[in-house]
N, C-alpha and C. Protein backbone atom coordinates (compact mmCIF):
# COMPACT_ATOMS: atom_id res chain seq x y z
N UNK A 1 28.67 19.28 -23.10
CA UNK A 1 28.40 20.64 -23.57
C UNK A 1 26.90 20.96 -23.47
N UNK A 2 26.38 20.11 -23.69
CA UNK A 2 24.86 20.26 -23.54
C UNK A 2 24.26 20.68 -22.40
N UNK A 3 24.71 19.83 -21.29
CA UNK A 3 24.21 20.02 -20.19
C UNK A 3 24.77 21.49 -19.22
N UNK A 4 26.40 21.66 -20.06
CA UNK A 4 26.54 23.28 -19.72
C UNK A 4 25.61 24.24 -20.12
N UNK A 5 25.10 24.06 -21.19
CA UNK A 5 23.72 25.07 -21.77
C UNK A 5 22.36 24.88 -20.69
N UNK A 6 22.58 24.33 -20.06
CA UNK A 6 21.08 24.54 -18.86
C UNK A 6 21.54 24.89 -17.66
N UNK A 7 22.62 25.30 -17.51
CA UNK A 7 23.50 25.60 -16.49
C UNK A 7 22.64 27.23 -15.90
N UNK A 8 22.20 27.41 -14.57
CA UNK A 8 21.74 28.28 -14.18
C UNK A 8 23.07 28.98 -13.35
N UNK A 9 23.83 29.86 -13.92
CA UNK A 9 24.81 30.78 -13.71
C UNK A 9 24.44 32.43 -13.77
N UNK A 10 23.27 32.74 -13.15
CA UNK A 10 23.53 34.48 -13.36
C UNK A 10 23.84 35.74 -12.34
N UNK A 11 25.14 34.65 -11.51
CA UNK A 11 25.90 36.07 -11.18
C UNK A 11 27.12 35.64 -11.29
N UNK A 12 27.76 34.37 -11.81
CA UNK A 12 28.96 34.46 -12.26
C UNK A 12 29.41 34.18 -13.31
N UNK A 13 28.16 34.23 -14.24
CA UNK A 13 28.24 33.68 -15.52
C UNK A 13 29.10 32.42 -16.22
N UNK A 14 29.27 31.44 -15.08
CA UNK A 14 30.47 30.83 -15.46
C UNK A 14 29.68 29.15 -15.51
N UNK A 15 29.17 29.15 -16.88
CA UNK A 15 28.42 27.68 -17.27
C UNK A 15 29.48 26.65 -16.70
N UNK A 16 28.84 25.95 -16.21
CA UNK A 16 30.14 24.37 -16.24
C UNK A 16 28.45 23.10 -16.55
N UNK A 17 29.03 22.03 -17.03
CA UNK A 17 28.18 21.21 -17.87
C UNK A 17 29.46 19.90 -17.22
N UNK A 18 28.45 18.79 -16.45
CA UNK A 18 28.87 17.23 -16.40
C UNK A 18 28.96 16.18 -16.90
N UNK A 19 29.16 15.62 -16.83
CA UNK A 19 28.30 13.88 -17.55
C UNK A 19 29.52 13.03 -16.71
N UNK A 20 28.70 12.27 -16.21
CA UNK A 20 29.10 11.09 -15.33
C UNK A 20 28.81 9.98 -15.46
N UNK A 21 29.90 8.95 -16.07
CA UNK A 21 29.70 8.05 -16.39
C UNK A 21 29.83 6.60 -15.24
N UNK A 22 29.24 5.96 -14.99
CA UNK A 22 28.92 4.68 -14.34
C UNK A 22 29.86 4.06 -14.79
N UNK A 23 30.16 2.71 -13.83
CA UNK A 23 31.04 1.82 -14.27
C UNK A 23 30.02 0.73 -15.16
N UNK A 24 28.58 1.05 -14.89
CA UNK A 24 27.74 0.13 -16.21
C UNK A 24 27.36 0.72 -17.35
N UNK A 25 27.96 2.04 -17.52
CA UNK A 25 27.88 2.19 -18.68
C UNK A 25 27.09 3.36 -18.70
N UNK A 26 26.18 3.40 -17.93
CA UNK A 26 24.97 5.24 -17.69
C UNK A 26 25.42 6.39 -17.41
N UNK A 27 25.26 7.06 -18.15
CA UNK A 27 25.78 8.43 -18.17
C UNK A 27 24.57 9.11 -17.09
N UNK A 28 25.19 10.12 -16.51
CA UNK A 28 24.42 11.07 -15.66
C UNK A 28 24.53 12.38 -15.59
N UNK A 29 23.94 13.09 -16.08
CA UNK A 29 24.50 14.94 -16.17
C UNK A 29 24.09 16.13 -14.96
N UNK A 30 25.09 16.77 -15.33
CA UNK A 30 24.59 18.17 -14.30
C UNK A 30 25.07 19.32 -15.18
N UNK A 31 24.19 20.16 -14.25
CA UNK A 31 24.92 21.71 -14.59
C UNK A 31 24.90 22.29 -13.12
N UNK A 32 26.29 23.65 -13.06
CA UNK A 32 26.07 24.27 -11.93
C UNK A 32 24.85 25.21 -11.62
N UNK A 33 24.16 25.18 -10.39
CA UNK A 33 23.05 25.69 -10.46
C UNK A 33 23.51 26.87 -8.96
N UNK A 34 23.57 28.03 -9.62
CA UNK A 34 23.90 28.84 -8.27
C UNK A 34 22.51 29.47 -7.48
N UNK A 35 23.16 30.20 -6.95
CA UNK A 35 22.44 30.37 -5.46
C UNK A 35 22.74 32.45 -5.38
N UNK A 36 21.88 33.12 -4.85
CA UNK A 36 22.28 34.24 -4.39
C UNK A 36 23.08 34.25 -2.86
N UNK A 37 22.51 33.37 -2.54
CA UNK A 37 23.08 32.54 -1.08
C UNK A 37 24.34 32.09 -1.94
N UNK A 38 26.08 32.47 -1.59
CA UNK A 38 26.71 31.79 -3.19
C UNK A 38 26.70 30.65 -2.11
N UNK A 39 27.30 30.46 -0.99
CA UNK A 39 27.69 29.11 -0.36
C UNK A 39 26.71 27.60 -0.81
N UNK A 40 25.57 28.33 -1.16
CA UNK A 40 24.45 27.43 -1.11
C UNK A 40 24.50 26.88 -3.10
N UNK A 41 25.27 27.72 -3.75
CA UNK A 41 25.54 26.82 -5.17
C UNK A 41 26.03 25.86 -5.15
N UNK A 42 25.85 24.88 -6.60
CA UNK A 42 26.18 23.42 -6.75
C UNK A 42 26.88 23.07 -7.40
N UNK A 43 27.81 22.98 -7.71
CA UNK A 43 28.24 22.39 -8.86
C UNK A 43 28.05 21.45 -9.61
N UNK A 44 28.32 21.51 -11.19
CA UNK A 44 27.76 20.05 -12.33
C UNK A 44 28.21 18.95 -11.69
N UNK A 45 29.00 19.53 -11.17
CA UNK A 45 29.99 17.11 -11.17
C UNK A 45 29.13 16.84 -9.49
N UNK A 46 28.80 17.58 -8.73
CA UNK A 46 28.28 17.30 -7.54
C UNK A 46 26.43 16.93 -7.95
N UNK A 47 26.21 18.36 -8.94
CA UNK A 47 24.32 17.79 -9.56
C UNK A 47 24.84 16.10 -10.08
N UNK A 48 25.70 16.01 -10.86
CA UNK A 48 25.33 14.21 -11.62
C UNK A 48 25.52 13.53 -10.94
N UNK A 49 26.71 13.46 -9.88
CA UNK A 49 26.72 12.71 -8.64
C UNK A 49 25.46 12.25 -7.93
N UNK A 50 24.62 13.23 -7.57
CA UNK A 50 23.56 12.97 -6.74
C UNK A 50 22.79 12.33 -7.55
N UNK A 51 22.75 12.51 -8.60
CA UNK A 51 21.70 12.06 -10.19
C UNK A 51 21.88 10.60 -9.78
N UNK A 52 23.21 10.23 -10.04
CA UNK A 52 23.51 9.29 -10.49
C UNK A 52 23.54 8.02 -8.96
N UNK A 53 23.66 8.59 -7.72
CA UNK A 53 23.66 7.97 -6.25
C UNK A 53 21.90 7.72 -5.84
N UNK A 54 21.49 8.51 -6.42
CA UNK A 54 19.91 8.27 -5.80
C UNK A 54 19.58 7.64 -7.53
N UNK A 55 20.20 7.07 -8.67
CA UNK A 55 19.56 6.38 -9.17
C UNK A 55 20.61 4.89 -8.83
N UNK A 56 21.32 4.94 -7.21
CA UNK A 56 21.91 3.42 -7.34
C UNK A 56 23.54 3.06 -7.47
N UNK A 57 23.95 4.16 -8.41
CA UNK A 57 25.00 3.94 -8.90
C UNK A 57 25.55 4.24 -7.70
N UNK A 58 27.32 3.68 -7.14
CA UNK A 58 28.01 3.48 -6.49
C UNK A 58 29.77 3.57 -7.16
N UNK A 59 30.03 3.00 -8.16
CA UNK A 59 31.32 3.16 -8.65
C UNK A 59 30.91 3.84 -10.40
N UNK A 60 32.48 4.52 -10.69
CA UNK A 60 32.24 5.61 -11.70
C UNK A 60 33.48 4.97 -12.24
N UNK A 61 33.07 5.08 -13.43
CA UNK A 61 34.33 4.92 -14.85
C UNK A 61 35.01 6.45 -15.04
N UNK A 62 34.02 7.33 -15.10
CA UNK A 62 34.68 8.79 -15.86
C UNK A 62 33.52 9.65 -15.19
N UNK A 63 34.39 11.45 -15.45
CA UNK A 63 33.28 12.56 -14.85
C UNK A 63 34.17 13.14 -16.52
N UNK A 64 33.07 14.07 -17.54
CA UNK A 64 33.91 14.54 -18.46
C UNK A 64 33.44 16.43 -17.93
N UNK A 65 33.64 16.92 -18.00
CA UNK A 65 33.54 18.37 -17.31
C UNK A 65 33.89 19.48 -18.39
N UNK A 66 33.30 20.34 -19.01
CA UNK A 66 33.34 21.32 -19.88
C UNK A 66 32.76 22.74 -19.43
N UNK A 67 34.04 23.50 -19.55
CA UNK A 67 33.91 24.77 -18.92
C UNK A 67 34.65 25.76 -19.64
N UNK A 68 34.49 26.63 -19.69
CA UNK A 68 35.36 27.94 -20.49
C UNK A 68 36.97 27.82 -19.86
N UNK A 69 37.66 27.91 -20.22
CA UNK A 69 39.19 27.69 -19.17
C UNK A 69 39.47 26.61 -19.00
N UNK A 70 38.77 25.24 -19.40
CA UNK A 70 39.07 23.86 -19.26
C UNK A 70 39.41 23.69 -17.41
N UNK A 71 38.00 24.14 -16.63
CA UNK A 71 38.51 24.32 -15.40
C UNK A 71 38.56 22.88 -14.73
N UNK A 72 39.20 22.73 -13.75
CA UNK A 72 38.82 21.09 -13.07
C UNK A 72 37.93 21.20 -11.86
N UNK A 73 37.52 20.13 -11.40
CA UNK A 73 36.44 20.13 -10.31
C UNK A 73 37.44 20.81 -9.39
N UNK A 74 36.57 21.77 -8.86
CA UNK A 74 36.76 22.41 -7.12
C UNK A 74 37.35 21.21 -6.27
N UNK A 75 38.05 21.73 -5.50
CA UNK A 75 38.28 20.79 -3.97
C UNK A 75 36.98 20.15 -3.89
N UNK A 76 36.01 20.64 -3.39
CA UNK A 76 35.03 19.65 -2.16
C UNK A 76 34.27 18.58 -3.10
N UNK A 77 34.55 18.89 -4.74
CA UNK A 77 34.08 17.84 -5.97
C UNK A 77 34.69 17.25 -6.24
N UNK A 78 36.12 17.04 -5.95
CA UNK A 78 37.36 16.01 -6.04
C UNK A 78 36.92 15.47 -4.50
N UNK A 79 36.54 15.82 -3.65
CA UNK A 79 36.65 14.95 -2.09
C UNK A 79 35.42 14.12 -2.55
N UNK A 80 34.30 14.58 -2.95
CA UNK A 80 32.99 14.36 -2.75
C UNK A 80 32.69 12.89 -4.25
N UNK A 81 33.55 12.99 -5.52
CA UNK A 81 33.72 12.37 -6.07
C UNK A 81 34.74 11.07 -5.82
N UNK A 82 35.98 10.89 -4.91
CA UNK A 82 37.11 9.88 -4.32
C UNK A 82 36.28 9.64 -3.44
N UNK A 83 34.78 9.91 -2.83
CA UNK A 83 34.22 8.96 -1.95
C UNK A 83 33.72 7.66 -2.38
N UNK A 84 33.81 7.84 -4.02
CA UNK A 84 33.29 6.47 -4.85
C UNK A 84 34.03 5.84 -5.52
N UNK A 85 34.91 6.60 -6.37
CA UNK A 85 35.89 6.04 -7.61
C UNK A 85 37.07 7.21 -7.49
N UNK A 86 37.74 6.91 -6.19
CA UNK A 86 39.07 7.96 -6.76
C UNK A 86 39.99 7.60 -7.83
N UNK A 87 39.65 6.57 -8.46
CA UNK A 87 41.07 6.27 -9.49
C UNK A 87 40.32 6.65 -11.01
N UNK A 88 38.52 7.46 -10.90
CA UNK A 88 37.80 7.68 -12.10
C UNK A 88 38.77 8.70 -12.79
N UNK A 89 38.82 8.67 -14.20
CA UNK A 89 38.98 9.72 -15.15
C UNK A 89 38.44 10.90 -15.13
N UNK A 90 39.07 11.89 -15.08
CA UNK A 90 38.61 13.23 -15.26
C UNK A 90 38.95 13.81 -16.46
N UNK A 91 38.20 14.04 -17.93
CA UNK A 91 38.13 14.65 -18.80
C UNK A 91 37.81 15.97 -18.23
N UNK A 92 38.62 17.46 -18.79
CA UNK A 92 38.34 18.59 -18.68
C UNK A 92 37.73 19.07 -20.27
N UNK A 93 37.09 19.98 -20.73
CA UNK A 93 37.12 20.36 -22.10
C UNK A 93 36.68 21.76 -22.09
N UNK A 94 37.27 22.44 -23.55
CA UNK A 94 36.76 23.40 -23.01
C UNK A 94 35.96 24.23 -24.14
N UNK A 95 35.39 25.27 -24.30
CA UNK A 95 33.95 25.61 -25.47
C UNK A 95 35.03 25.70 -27.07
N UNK A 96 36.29 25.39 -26.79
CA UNK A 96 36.43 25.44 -28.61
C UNK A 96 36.97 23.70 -29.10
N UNK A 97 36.57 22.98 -27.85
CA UNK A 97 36.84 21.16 -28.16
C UNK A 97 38.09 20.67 -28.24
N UNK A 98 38.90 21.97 -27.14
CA UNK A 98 40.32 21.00 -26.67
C UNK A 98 39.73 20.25 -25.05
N UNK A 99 40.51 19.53 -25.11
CA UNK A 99 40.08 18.45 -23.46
C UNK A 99 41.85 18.06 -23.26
N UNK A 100 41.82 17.75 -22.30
CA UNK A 100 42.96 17.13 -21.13
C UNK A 100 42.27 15.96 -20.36
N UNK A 101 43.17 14.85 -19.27
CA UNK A 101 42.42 14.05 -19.21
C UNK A 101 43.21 13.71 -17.95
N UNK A 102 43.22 13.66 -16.29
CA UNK A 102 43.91 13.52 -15.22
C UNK A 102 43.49 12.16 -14.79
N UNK A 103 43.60 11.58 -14.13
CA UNK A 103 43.22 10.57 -13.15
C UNK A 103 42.56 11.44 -11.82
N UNK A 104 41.14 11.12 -11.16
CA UNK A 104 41.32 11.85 -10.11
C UNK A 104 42.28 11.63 -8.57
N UNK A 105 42.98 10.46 -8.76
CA UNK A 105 43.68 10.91 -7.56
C UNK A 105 44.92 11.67 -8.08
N UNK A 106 45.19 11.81 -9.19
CA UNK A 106 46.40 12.98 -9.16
C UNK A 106 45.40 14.68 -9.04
N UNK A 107 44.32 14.59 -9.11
CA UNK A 107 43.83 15.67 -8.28
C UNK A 107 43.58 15.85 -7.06
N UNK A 108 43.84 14.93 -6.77
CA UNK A 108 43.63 14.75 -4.83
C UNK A 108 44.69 13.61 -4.19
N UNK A 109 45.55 13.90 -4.07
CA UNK A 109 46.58 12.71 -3.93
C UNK A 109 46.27 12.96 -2.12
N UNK A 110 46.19 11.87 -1.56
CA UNK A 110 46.52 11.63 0.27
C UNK A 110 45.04 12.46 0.48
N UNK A 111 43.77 11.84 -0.26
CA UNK A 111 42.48 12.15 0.17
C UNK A 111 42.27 11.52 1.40
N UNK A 112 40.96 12.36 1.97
CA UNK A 112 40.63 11.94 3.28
C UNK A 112 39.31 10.61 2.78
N UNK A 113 39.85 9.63 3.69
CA UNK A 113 38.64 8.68 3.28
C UNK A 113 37.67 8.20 4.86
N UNK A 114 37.61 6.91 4.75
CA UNK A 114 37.04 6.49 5.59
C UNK A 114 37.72 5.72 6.41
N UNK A 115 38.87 5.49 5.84
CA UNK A 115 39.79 4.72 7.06
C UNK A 115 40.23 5.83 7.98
N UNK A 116 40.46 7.15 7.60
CA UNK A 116 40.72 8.07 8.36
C UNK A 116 40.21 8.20 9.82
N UNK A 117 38.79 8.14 10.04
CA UNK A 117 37.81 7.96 10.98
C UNK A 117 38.51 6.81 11.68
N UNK A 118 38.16 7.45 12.71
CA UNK A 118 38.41 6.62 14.05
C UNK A 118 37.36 5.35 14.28
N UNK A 119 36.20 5.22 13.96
CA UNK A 119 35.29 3.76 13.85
C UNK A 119 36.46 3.21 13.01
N UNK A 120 36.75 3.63 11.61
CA UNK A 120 36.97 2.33 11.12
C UNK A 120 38.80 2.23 11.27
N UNK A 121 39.23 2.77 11.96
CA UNK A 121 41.10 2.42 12.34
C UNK A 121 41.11 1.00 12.77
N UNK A 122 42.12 0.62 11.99
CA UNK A 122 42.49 -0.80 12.55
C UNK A 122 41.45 -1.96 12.00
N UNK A 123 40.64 -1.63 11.10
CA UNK A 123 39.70 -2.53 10.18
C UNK A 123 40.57 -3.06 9.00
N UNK A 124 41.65 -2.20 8.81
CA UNK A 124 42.24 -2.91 7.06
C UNK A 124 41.95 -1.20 6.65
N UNK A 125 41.95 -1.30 4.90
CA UNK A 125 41.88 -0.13 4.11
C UNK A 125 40.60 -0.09 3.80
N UNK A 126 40.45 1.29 3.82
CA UNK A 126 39.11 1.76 3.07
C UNK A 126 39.15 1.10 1.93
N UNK A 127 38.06 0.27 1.62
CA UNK A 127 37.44 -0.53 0.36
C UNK A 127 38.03 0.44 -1.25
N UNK A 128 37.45 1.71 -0.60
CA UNK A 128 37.69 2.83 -1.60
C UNK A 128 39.33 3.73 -1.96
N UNK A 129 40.31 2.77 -0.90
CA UNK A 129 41.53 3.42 -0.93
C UNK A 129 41.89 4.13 -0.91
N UNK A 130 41.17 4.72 1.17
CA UNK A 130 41.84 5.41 1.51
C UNK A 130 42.62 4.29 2.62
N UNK A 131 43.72 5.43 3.11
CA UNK A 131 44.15 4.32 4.34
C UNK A 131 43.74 3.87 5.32
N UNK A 132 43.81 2.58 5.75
CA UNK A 132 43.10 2.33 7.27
C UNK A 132 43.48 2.62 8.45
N UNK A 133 44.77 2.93 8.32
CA UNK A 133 44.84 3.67 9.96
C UNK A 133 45.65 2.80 11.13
């Protein structure tokens, strides 16, 4: 919730607030930070991601996500998140402190990974479970 309050939203007014938790335990936050350019906005779970990849981290326990509507990550933040931990927890919550709680591959079931790619066909499975091909 906190980190929804620094959320730079002023043309769709629509705060969303992250926290991304590590599989060691470090939390990492975002907020969506838009763009007048809209293509060029970010979303929270994509800001803690990067937070949390350029401080190292590699596998994720949980993303908890708080938004008005208890919304869930966008498509390209469910792809962009199953590039590390598709089996992480997704807490939704929303500004009066109800939450829900998915697995992210039941938000993305038959994600595209890296076995997909033609380099790695016929290597075995993506480490990260996608298929190998």
């Amino acid at each position: 919730m906190e980190a929804r309050e620094r959320a730079y939203a002023p043309y769709s007014g629509f705060a969303v607030g992250a926290a991304l938790e590590a599989e060691s335990g470090e939390v990492y936050v975002g907020c969506n930070v838009e763009n007048a350019s809209y293509g060029l906005t970010q979303c929270a779970e994509r800001v803690a991601l990067g937070c949390a990849v350029a401080a190292g981290k590699r596998e994720f326990a949980a993303l908890a996500l708080a938004s008005a509507g208890m919304a869930t990550p966008c498509g390209a933040c469910r792809q962009a998140l199953a590039e590390f931990s598709p089996q992480m927890e997704i807490i939704i919550a929303d500004l009066e402190g109800r939450n829900r709680s998915f697995r992210l591959a039941e938000l993305l079931p038959r994600r595209f990974g890296g076995g997909n790619l033609p380099c790695r066909r016929g290597q075995g499975p993506d480490p990260h479970g996608a298929p190998g091909g």
